[in-house]
N, C-alpha and C. Protein backbone atom coordinates (compact mmCIF):
# COMPACT_ATOMS: atom_id res chain seq x y z
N UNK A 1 0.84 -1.17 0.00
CA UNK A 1 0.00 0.00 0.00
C UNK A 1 0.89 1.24 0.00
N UNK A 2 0.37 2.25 -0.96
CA UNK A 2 1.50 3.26 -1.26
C UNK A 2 0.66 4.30 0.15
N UNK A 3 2.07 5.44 0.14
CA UNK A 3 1.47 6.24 1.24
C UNK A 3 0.46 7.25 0.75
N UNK A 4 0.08 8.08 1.43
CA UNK A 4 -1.27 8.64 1.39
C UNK A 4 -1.44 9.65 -0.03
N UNK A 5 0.19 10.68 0.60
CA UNK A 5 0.61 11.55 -0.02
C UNK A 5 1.27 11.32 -1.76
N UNK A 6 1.41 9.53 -2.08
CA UNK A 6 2.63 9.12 -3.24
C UNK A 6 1.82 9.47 -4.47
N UNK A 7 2.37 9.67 -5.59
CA UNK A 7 1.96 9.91 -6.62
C UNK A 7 1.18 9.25 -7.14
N UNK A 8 -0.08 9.41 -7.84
CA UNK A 8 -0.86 8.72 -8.77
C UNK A 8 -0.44 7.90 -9.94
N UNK A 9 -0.08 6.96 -10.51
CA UNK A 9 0.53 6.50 -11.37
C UNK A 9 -0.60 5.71 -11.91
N UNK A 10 -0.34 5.79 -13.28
CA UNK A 10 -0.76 4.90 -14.45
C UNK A 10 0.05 4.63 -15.65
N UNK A 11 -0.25 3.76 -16.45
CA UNK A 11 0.36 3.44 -17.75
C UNK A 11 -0.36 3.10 -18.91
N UNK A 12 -0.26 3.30 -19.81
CA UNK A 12 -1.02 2.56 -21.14
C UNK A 12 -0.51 2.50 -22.51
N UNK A 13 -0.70 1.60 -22.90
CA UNK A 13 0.36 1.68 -24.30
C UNK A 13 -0.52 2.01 -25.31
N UNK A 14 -0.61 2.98 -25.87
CA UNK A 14 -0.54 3.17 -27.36
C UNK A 14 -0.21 3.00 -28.82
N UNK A 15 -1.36 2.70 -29.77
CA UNK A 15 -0.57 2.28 -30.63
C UNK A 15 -0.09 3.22 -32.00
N UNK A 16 0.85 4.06 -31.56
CA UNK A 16 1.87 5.26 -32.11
C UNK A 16 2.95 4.99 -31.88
N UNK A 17 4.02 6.07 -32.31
CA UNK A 17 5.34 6.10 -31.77
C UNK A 17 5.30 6.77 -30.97
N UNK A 18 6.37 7.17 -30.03
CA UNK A 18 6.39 8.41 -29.39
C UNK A 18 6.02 9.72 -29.49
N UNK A 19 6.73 10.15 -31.09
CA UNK A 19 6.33 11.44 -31.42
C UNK A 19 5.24 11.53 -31.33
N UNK A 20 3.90 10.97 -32.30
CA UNK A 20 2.67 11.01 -31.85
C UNK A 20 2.07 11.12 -31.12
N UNK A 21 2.27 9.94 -30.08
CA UNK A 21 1.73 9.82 -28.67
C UNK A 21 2.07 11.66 -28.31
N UNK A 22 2.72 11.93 -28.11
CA UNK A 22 3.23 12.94 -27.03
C UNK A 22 2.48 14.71 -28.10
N UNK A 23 1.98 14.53 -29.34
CA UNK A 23 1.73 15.47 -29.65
C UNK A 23 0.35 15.34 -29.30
N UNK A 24 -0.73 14.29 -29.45
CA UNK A 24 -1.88 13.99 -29.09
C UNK A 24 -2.24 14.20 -27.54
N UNK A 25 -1.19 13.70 -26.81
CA UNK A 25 -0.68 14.13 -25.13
C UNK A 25 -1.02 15.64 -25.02
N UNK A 26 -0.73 16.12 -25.90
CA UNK A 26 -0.54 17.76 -25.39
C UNK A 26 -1.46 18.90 -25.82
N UNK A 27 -2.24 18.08 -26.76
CA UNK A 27 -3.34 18.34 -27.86
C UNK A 27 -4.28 17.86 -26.94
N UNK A 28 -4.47 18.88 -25.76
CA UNK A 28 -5.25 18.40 -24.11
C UNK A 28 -7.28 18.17 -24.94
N UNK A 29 -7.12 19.32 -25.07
CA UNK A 29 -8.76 19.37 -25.64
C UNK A 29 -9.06 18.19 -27.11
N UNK A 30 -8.01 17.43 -27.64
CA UNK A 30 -8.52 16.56 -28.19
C UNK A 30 -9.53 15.39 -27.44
N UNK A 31 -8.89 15.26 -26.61
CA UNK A 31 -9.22 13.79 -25.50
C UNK A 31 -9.79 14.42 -24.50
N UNK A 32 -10.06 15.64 -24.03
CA UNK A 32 -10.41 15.43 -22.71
C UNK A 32 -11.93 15.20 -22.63
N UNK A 33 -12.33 14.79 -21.42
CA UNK A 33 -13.80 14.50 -21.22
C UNK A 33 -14.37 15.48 -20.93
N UNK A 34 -15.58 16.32 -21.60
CA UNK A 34 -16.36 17.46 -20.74
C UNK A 34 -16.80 17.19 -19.22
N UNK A 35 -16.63 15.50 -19.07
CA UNK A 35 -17.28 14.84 -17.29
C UNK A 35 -16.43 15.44 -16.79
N UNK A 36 -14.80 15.95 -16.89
CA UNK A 36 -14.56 15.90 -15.99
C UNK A 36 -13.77 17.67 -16.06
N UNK A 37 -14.74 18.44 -16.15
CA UNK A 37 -14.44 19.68 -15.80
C UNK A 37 -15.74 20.07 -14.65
N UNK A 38 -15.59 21.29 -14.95
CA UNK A 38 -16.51 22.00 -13.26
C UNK A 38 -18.16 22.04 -14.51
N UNK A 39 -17.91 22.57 -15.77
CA UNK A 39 -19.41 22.35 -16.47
C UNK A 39 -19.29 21.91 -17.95
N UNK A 40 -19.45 20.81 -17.59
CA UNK A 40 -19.77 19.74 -19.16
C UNK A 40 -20.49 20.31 -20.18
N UNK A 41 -21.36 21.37 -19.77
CA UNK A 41 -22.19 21.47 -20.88
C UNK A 41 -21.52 23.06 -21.55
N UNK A 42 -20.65 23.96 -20.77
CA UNK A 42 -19.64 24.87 -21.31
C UNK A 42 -18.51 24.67 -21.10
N UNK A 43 -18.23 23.76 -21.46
CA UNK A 43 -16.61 23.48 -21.71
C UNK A 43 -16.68 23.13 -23.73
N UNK A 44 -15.40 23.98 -23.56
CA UNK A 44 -14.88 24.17 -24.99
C UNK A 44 -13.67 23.84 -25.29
N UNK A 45 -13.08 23.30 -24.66
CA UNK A 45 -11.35 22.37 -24.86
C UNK A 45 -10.92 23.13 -23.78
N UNK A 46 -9.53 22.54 -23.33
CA UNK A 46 -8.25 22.90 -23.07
C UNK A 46 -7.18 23.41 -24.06
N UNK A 47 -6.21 24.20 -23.76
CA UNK A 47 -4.57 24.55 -24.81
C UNK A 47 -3.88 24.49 -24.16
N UNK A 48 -3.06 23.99 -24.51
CA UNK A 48 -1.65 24.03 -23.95
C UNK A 48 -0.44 24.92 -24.90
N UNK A 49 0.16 26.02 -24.47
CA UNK A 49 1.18 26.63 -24.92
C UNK A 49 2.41 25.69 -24.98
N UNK A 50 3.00 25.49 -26.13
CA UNK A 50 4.06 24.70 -26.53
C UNK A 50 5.36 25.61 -25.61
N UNK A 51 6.01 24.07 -24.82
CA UNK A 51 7.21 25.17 -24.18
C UNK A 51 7.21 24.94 -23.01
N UNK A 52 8.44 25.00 -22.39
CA UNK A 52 8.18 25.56 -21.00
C UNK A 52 7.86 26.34 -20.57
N UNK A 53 7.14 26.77 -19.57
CA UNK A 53 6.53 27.73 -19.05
C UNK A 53 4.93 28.27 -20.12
N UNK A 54 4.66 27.18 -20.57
CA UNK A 54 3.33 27.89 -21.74
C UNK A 54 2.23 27.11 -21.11
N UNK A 55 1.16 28.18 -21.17
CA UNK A 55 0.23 27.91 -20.06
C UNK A 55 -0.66 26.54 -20.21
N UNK A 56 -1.07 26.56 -19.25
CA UNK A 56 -2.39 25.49 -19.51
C UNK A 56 -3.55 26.02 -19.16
N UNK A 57 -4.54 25.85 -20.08
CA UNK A 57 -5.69 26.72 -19.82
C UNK A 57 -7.10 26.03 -19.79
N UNK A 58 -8.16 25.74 -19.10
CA UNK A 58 -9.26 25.18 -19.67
C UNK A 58 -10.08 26.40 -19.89
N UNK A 59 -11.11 26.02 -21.40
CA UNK A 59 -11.87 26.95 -21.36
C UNK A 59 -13.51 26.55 -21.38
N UNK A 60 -14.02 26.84 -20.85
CA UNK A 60 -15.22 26.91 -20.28
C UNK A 60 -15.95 28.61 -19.86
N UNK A 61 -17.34 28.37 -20.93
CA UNK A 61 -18.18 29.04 -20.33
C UNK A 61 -17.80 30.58 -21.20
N UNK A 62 -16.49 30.52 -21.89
CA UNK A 62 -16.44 31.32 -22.49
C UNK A 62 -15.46 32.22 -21.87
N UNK A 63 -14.87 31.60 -20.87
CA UNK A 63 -13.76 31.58 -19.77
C UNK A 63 -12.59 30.90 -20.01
N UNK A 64 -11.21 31.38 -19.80
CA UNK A 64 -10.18 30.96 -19.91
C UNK A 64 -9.65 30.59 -18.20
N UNK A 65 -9.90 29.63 -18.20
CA UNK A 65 -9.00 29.22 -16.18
C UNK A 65 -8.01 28.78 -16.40
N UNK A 66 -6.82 29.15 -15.74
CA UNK A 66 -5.41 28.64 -15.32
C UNK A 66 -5.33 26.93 -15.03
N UNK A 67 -4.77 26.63 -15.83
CA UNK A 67 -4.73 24.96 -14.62
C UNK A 67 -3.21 24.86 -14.29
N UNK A 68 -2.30 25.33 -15.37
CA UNK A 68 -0.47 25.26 -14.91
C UNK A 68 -0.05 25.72 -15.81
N UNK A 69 1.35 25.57 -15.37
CA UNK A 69 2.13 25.92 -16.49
C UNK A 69 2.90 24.24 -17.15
N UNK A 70 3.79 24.74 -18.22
CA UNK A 70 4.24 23.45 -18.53
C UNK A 70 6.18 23.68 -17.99
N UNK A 71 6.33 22.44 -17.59
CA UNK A 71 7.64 22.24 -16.93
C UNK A 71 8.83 21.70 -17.40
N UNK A 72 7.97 20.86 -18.58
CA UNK A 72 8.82 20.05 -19.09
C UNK A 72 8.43 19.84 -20.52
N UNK A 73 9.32 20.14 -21.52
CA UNK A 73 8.58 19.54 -22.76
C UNK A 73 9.43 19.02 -23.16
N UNK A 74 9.43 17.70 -23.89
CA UNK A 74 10.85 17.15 -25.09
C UNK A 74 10.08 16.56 -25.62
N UNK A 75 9.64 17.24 -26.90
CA UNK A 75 8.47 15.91 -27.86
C UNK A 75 8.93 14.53 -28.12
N UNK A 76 8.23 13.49 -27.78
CA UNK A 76 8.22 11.67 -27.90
C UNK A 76 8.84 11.57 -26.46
N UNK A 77 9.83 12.28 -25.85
CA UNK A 77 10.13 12.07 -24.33
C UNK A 77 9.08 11.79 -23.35
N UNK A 78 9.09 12.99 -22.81
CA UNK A 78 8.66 13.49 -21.68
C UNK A 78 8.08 15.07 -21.78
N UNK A 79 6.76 14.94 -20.87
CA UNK A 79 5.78 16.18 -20.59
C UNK A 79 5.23 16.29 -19.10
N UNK A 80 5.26 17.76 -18.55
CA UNK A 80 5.68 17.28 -17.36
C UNK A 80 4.90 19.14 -17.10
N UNK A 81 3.79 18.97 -15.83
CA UNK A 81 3.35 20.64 -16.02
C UNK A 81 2.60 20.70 -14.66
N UNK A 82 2.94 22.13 -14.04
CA UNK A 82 2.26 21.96 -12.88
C UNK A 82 0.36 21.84 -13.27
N UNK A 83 -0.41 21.25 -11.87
CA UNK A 83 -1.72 21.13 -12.15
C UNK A 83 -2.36 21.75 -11.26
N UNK A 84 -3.40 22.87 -11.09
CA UNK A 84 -4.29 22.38 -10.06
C UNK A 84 -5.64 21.76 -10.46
N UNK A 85 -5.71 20.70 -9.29
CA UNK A 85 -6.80 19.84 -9.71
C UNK A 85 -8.07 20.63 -9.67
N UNK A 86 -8.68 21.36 -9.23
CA UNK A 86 -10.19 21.61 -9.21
C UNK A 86 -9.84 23.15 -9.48
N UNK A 87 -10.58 23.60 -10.64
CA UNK A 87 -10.21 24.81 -10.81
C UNK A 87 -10.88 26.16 -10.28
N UNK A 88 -11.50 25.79 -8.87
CA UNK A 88 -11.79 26.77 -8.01
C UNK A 88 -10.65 27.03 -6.91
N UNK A 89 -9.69 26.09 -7.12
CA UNK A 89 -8.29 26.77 -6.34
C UNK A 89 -7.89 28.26 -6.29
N UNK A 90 -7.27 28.76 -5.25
CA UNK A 90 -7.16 30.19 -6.00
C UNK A 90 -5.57 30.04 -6.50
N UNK A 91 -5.15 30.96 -7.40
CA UNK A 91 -4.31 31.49 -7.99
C UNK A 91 -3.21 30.72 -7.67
N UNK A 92 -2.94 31.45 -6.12
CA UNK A 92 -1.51 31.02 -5.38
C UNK A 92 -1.70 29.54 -4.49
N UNK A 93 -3.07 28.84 -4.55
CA UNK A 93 -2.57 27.12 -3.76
C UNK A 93 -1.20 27.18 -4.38
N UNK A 94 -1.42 25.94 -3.33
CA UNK A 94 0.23 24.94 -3.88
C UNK A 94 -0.17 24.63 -5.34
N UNK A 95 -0.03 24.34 -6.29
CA UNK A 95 -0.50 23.08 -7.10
C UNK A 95 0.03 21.70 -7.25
N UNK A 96 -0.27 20.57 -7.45
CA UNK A 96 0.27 18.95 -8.28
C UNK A 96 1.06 19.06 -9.03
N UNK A 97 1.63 18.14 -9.73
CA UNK A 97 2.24 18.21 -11.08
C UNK A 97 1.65 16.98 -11.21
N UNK A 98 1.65 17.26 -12.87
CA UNK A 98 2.03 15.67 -14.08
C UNK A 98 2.72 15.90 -14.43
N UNK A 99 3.65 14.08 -14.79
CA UNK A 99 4.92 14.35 -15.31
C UNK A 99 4.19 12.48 -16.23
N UNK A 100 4.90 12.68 -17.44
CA UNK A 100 4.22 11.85 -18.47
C UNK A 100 5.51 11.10 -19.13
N UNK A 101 5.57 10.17 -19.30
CA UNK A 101 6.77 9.43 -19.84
C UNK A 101 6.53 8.44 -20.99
N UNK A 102 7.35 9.05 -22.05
CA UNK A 102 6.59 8.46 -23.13
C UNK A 102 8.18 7.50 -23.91
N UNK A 103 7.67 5.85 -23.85
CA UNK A 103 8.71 5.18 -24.62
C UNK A 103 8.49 4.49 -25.66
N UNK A 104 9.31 3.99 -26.72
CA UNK A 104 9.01 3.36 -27.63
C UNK A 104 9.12 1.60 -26.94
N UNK A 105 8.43 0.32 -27.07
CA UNK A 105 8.30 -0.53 -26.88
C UNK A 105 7.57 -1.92 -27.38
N UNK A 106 8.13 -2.04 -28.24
CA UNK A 106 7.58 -3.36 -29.13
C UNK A 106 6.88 -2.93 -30.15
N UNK A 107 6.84 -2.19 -30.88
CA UNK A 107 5.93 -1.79 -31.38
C UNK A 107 4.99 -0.62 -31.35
N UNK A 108 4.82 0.13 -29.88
CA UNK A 108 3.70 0.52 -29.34
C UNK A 108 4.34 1.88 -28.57
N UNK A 109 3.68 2.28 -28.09
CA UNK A 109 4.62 3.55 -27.25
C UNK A 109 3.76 3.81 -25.45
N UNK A 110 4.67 2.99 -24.55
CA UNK A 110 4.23 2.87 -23.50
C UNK A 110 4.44 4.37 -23.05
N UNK A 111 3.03 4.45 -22.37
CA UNK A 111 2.97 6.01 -21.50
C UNK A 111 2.51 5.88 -19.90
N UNK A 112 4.19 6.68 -19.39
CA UNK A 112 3.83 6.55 -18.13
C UNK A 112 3.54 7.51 -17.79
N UNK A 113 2.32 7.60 -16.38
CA UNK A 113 1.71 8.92 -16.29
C UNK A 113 1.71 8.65 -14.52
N UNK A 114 2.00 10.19 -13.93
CA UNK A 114 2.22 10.53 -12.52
C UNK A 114 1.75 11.38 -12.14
N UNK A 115 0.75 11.64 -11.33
CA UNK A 115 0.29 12.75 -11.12
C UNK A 115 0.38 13.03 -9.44
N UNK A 116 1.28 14.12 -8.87
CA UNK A 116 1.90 14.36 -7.22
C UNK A 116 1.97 15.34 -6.97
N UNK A 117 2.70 15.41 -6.19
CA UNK A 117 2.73 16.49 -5.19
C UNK A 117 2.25 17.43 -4.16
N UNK A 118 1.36 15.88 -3.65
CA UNK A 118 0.54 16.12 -2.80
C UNK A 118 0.94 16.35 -1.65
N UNK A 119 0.38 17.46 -0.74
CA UNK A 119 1.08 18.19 0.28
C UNK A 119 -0.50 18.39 1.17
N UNK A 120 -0.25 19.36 2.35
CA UNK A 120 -1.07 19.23 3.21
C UNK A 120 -2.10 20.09 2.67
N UNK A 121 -1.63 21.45 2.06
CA UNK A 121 -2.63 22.11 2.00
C UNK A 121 -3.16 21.78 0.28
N UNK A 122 -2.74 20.63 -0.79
CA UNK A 122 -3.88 19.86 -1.34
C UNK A 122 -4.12 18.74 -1.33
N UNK A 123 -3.92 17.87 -0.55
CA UNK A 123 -4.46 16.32 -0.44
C UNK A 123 -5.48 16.00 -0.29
N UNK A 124 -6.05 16.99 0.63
CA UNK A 124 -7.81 16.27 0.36
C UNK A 124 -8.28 16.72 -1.02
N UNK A 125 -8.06 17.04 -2.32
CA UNK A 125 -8.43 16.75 -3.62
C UNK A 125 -7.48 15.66 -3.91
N UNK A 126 -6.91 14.77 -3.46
CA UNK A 126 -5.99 13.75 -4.27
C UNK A 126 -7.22 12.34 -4.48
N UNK A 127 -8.51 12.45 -3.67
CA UNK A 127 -9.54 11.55 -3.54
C UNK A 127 -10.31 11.38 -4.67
N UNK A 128 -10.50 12.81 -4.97
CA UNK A 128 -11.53 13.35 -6.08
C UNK A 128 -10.45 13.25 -7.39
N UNK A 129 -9.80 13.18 -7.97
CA UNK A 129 -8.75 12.47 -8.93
C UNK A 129 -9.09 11.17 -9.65
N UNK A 130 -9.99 10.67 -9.34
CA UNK A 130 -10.43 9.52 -9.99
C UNK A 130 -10.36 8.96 -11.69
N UNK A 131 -10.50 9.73 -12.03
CA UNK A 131 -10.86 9.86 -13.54
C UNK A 131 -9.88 9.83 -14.81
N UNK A 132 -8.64 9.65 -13.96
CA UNK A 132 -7.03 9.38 -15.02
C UNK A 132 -7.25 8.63 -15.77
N UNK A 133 -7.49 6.89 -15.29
CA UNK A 133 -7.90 6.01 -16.18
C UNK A 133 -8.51 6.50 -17.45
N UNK A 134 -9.94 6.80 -17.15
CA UNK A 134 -10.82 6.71 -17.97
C UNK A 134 -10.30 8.14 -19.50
N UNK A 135 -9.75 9.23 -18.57
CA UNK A 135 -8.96 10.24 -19.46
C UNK A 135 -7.70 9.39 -20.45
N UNK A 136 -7.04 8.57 -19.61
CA UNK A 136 -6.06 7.70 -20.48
C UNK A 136 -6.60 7.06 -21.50
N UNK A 137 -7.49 6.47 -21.46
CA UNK A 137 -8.36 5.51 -22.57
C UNK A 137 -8.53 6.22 -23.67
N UNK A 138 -9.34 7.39 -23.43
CA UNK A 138 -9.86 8.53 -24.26
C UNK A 138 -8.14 9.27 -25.05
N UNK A 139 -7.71 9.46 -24.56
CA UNK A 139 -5.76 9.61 -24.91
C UNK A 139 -5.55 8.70 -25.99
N UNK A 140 -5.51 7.56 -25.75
CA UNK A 140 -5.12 5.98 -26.28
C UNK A 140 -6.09 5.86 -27.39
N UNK A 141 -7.37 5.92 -27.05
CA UNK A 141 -8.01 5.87 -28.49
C UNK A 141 -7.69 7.11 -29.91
N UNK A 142 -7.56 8.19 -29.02
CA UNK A 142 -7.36 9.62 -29.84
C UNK A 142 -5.76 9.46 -30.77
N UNK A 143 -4.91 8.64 -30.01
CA UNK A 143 -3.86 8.19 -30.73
C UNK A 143 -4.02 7.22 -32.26
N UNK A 144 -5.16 6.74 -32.13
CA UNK A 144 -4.77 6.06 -33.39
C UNK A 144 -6.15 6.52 -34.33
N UNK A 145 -6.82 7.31 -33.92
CA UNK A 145 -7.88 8.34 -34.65
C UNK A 145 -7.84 9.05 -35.49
């Protein structure tokens, strides 16, 4: 049993190379689920600014909200960006990170995915996080779409 605070981890292989995988990865509003923003029925994608430090934004409602910045980019590598999970956080919480690991493997391009940095003042949202899986699937299918 991992500790309370350890990172969220998942994996799923894809069937792309890396490069792909990781442009579809970042191409947030291709895959994401309207379930799992604050309103399904005004949500209009996510963007992600190519780069370090290029924002992450969901938009909803006709609204642009902060979710992070990006920390890490090396296309087919690794993608890696602070998060906050519920986007009624204010400004300055702490935030999470994801950090995404993308390899070539048999064929297929295994993606490892981490989502941490859970601390005191956000762990009680590390509960409400549920929904990686089902976002990964939606990822994984969008890869070969």
């Amino acid at each position: 049993m991992s500790a309370p605070d350890a990172p969220l981890q998942h994996a799923v292989d894809v069937a792309c190379d890396p490069g792909r995988a990781f442009e579809v990865f970042t191409d947030l509003g291709r895959w994401w689920d309207p379930a799992s923003t604050p309103d399904p029925e005004a949500f209009a994608g996510l963007e992600v600014t190519p780069g370090v430090d290029g924002e992450v934004v969901l938009l909803v409602g006709g609204e642009r909200r902060p979710l992070g910045r990006v920390t890490t980019w090396e296309p087919g590598v690794r993608y890696a960006q602070t998060y906050r999970p519920h986007w009624w956080q204010p400004a300055d919480a702490h935030p999470t990170w994801l950090d995404v690991a993308f390899t070539a493997e048999g064929g297929v391009c295994l993606v490892e995915f981490r989502h941490g940095g859970w601390d005191a003042t956000n762990l009680h949202l590390r509960e409400r996080c549920t929904d990686w899986p089902d976002l990964l699937g939606r990822f994984a299918r969008a890869c070969v779409g």
